[in-house]
N, C-alpha and C. Protein backbone atom coordinates (compact mmCIF):
# COMPACT_ATOMS: atom_id res chain seq x y z
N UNK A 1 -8.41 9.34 -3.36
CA UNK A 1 -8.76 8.10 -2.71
C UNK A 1 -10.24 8.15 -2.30
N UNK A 2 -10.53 7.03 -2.74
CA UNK A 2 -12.55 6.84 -1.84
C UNK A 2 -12.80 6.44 -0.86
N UNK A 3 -13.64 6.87 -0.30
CA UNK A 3 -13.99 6.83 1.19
C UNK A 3 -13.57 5.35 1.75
N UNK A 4 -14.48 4.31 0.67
CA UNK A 4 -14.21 2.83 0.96
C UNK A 4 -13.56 1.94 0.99
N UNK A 5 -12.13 2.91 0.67
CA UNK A 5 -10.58 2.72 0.24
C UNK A 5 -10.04 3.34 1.56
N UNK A 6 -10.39 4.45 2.12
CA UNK A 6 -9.70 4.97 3.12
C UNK A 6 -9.78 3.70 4.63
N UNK A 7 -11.44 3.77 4.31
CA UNK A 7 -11.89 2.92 5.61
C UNK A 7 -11.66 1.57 5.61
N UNK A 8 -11.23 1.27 4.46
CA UNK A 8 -10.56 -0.24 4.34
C UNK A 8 -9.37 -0.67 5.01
N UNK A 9 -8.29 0.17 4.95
CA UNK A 9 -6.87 0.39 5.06
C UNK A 9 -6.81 0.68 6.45
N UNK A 10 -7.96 1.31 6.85
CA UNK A 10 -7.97 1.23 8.80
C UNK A 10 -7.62 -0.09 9.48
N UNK A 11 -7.04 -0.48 10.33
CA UNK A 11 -7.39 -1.58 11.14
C UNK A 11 -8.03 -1.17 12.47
N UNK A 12 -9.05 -2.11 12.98
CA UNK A 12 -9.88 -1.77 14.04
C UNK A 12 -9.96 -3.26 14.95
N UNK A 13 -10.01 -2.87 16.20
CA UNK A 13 -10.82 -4.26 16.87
C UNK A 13 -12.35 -4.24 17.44
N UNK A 14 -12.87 -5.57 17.37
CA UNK A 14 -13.88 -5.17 17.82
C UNK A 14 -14.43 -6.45 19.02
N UNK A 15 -14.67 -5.95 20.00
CA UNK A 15 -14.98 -7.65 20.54
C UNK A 15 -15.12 -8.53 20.53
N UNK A 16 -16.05 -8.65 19.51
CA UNK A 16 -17.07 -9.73 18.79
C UNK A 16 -16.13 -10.62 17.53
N UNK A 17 -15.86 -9.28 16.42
CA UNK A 17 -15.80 -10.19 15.91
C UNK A 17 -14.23 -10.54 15.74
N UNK A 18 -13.52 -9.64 16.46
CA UNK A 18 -11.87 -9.82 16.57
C UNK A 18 -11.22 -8.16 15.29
N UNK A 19 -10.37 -8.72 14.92
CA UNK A 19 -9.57 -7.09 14.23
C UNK A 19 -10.35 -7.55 12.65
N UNK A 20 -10.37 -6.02 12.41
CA UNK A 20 -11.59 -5.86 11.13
C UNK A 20 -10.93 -4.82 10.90
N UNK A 21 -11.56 -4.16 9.41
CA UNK A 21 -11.24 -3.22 8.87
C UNK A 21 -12.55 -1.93 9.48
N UNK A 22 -12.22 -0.61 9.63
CA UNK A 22 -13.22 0.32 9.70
C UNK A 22 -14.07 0.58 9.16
N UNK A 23 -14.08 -0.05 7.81
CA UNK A 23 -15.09 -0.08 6.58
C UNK A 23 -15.90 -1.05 6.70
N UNK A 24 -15.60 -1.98 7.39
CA UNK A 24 -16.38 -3.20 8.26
C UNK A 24 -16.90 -2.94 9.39
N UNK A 25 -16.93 -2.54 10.51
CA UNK A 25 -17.18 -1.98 11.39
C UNK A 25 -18.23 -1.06 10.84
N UNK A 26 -17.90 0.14 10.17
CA UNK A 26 -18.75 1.14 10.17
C UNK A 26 -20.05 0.37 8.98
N UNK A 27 -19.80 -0.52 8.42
CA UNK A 27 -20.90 -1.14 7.30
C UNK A 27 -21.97 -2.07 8.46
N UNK A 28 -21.35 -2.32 9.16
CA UNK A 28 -22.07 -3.59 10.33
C UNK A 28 -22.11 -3.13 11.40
N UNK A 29 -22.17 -1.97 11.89
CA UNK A 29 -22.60 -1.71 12.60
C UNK A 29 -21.85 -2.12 14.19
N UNK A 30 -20.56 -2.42 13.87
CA UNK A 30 -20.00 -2.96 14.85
C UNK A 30 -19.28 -1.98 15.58
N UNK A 31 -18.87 -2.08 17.25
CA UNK A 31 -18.65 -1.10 18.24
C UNK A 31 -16.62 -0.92 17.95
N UNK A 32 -16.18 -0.20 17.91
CA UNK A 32 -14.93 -0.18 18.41
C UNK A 32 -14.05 -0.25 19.27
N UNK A 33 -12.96 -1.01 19.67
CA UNK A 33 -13.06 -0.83 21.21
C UNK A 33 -11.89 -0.02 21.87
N UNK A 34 -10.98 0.12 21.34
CA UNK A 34 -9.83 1.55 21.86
C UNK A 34 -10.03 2.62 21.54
N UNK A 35 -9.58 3.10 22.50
CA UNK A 35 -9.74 4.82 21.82
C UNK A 35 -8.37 5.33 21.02
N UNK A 36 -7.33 4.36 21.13
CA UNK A 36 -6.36 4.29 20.00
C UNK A 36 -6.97 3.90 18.67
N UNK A 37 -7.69 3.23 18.67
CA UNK A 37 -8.07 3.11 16.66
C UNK A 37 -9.15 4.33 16.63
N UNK A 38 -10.18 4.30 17.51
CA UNK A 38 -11.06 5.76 17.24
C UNK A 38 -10.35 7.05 16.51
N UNK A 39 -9.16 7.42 17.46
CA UNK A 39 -7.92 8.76 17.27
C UNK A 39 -8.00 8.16 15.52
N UNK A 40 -7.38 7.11 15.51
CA UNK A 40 -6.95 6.48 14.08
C UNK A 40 -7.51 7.08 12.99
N UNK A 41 -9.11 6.89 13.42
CA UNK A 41 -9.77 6.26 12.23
C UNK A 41 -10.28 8.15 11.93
N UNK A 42 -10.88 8.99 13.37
CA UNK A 42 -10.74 10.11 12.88
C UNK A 42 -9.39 10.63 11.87
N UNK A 43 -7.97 10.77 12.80
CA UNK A 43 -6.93 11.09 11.96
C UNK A 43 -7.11 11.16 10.51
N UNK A 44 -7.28 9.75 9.92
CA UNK A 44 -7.10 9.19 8.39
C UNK A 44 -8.03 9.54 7.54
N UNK A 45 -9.64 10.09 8.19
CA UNK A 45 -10.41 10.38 7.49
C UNK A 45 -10.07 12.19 7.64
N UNK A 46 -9.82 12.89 8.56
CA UNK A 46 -10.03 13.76 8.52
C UNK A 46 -8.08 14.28 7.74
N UNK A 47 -7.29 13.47 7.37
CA UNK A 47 -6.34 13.69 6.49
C UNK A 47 -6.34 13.47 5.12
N UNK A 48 -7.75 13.02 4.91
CA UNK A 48 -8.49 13.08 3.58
C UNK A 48 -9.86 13.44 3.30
N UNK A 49 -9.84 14.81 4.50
CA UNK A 49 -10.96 15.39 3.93
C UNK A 49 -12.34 15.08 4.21
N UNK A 50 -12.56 14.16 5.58
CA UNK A 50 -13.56 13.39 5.71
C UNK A 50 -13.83 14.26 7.43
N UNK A 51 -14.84 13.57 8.12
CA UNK A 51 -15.19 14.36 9.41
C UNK A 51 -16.45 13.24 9.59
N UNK A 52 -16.23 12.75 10.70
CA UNK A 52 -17.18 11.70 11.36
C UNK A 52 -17.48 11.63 13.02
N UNK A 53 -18.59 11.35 13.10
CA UNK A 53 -18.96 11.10 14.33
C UNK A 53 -18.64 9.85 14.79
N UNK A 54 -18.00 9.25 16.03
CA UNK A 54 -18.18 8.06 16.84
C UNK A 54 -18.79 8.16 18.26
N UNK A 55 -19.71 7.91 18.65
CA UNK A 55 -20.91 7.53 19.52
C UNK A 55 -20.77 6.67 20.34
N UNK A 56 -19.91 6.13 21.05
CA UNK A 56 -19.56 4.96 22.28
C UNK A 56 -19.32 3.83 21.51
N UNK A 57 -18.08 4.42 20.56
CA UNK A 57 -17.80 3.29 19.63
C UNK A 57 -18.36 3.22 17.85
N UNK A 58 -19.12 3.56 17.68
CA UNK A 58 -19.67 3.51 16.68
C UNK A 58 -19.52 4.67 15.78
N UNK A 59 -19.19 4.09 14.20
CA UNK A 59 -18.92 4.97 12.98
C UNK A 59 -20.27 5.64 13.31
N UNK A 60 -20.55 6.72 13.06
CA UNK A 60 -22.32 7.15 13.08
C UNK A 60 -22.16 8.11 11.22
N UNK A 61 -21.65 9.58 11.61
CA UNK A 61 -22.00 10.22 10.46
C UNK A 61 -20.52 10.15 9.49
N UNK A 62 -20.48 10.25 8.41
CA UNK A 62 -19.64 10.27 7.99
C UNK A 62 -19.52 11.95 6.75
N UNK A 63 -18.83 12.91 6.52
CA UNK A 63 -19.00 14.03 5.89
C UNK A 63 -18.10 14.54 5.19
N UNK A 64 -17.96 14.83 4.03
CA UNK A 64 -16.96 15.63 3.20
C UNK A 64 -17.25 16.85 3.61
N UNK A 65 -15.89 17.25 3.78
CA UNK A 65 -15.83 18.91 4.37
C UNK A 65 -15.25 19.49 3.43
């Protein structure tokens, strides 16, 4: 699976613009706002191999390990 496939399949909310995908969020720069989808969005990436930073909300690094 590709990254832009993983982060698609996330669901996220975000203040602004209401529930989005993580692949949206992390493309736009948009904040996250539970720390239930954060857990999420680590979980799903790092159950495929992925490892990312979030920053007071924000996708920042993203890394194949």
């Amino acid at each position: 699976m590709k990254l832009y496939e993983i982060l698609e399949a996330i669901p996220v909310h975000n203040w602004y613009v209401g529930n989005c995908s993580a692949l949206y969020a992390f493309s736009n720069n948009c904040q996250i706002d539970s720390i239930k989808a954060i857990r999420r969005v680590r979980y799903h990436l790092k159950k495929h191999g992925y490892k990312c930073s979030i920053t007071n909300g924000f996708i920042r690094n993203i890394v194949k390990l």
